[in-house]
C-alpha atoms as a PDB file:
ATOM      1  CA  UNK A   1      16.377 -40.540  58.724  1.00  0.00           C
ATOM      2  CA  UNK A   2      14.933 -38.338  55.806  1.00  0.00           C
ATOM      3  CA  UNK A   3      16.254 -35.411  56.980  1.00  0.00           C
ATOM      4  CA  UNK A   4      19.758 -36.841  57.307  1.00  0.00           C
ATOM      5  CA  UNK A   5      19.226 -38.014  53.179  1.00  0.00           C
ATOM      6  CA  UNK A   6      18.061 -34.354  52.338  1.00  0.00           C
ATOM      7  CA  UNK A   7      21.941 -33.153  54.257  1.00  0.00           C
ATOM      8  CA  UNK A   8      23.873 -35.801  52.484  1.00  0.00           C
ATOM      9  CA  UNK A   9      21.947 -34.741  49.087  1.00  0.00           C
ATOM     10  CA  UNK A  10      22.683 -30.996  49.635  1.00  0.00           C
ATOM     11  CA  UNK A  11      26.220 -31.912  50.116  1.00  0.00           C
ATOM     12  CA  UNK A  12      27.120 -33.958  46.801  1.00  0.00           C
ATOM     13  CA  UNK A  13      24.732 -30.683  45.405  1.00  0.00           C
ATOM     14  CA  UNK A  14      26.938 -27.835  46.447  1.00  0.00           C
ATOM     15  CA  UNK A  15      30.226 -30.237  45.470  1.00  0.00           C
ATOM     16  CA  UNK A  16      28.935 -30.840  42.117  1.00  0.00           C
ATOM     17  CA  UNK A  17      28.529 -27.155  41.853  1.00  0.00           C
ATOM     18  CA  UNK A  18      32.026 -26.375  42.376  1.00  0.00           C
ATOM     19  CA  UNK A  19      33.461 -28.773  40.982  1.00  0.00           C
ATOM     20  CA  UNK A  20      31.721 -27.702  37.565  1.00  0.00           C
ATOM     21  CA  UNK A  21      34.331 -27.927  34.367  1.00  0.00           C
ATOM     22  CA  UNK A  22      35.448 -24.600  32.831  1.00  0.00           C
ATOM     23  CA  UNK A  23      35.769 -25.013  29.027  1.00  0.00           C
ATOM     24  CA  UNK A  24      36.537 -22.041  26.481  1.00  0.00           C
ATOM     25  CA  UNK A  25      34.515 -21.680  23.036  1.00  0.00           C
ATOM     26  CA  UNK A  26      35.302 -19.954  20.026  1.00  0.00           C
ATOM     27  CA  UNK A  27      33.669 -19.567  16.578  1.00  0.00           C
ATOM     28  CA  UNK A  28      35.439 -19.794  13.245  1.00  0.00           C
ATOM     29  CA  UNK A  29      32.915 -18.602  10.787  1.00  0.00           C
ATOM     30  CA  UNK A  30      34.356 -18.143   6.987  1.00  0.00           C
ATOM     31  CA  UNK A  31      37.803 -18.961   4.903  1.00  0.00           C
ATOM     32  CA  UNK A  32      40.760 -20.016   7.044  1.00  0.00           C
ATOM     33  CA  UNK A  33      43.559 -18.048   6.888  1.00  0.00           C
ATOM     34  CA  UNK A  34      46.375 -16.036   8.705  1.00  0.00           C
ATOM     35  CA  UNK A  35      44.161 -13.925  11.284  1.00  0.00           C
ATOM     36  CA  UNK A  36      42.766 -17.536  12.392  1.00  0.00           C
ATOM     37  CA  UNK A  37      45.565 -19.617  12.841  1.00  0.00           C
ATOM     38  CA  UNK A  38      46.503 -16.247  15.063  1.00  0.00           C
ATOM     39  CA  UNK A  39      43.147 -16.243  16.729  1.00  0.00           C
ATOM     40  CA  UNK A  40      42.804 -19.678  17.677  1.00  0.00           C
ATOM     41  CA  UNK A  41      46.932 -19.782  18.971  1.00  0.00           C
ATOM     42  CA  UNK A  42      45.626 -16.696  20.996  1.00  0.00           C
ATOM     43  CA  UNK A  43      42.056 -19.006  22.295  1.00  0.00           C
ATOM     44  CA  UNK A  44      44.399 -21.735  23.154  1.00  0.00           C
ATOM     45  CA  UNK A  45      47.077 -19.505  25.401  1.00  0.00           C
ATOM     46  CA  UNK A  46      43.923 -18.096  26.709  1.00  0.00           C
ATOM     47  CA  UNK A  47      42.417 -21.378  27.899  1.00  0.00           C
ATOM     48  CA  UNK A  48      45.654 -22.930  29.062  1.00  0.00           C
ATOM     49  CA  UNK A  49      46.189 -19.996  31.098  1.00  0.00           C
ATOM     50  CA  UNK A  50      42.801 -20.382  32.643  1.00  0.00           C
ATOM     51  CA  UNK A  51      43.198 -24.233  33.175  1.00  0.00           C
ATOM     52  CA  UNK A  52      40.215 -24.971  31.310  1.00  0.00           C
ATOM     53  CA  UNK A  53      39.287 -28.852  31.469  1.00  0.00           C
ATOM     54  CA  UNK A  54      39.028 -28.366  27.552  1.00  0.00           C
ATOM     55  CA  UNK A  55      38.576 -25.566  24.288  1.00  0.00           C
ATOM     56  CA  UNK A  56      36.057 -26.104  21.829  1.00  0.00           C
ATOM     57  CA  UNK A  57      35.938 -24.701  18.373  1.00  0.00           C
ATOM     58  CA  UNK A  58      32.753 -23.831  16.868  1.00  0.00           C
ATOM     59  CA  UNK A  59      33.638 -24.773  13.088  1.00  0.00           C
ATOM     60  CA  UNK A  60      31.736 -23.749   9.723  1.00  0.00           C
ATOM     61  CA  UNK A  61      33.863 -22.864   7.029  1.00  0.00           C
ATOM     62  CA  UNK A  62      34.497 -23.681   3.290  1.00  0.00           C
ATOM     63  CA  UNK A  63      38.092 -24.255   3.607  1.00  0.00           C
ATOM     64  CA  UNK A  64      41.253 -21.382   3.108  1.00  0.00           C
ATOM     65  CA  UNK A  65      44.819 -21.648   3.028  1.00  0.00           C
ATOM     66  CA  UNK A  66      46.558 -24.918   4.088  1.00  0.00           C
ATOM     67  CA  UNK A  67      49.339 -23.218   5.810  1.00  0.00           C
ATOM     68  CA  UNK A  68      47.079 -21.565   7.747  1.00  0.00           C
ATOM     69  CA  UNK A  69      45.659 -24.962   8.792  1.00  0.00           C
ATOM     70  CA  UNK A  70      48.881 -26.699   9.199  1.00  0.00           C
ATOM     71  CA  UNK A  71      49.442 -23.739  11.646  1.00  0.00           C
ATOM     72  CA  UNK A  72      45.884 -24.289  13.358  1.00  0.00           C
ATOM     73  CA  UNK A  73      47.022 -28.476  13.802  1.00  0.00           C
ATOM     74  CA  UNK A  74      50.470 -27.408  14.949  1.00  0.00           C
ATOM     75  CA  UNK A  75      48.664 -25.221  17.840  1.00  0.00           C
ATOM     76  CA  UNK A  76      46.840 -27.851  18.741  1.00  0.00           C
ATOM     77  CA  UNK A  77      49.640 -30.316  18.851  1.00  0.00           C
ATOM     78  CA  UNK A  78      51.604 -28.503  21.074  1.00  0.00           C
ATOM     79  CA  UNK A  79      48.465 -27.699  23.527  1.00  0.00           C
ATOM     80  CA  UNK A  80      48.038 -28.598  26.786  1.00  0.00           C
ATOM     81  CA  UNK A  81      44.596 -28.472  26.637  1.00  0.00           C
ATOM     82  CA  UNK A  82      43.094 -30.731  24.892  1.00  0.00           C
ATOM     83  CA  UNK A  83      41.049 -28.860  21.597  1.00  0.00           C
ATOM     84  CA  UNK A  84      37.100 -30.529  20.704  1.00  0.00           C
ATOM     85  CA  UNK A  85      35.924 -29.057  16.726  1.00  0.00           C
ATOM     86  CA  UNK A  86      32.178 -29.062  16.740  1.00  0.00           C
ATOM     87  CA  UNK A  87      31.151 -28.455  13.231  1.00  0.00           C
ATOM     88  CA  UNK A  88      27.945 -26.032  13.513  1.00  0.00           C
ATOM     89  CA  UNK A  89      24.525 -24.907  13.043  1.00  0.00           C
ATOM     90  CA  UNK A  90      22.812 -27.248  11.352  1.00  0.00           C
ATOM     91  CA  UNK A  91      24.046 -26.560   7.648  1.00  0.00           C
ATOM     92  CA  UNK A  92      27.724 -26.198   8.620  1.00  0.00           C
ATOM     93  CA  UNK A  93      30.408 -27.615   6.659  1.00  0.00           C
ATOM     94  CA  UNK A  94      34.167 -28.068   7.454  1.00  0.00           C
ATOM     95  CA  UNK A  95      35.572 -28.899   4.101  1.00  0.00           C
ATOM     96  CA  UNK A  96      38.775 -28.398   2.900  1.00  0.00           C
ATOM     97  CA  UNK A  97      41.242 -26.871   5.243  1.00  0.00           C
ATOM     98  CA  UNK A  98      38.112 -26.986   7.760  1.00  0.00           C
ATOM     99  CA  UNK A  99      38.843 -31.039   7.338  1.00  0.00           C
ATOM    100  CA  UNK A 100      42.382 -30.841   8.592  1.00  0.00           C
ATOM    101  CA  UNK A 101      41.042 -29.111  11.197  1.00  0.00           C
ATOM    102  CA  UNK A 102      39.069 -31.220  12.368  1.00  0.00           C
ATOM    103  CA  UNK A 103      40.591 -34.050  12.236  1.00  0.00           C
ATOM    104  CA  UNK A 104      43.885 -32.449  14.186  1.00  0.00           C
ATOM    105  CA  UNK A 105      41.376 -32.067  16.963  1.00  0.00           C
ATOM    106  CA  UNK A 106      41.592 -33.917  20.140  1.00  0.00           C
END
């Protein structure tokens, strides 16, 4: 009977292994502007393409142009995956632009 627990326990093993969630991650480091509302519209084709379960955005900035993160919120609106803002290191700030950001996210 133990050795028919180790089989079973192998099996939901190797199906939790494939079944693992692909997610893409980019960094934002500095003032928001043009070049990243273009980057992250590129991260998100990128990860749709892919069929990632979900992209996360590494955030730390001190804000930039609000344009630029009106264009950043309308990329995520119209995304079919869904877009997580993880504001980091320790020390990070989102302020700013970085705020409306953030709080676009999914």
């Amino acid at each position: 009977m133990q050795h028919w627990h180790f089989i079973t326990g192998v099996g939901i093993f190797f199906t939790m292994a494939v079944n693992a969630a692909q997610v893409g991650l980019i960094t934002i480091e500095g003032a928001i502007g043009p070049a990243t509302a273009s980057y992250v519209s590129r991260a998100i084709d990128h990860a749709s393409a892919r069929h990632d379960e979900c992209l996360i955005l590494q955030l730390n900035t001190p804000g930039g142009l609000l344009a630029s993160a009106d264009d950043i919120k309308q990329s995520f609106y119209a995304s079919r995956v869904p877009v997580v803002v993880f504001v980091s290191p320790t020390g990070a700030a989102a302020t700013s632009a970085g705020t409306f950001i953030t709080l676009a996210a999914d």
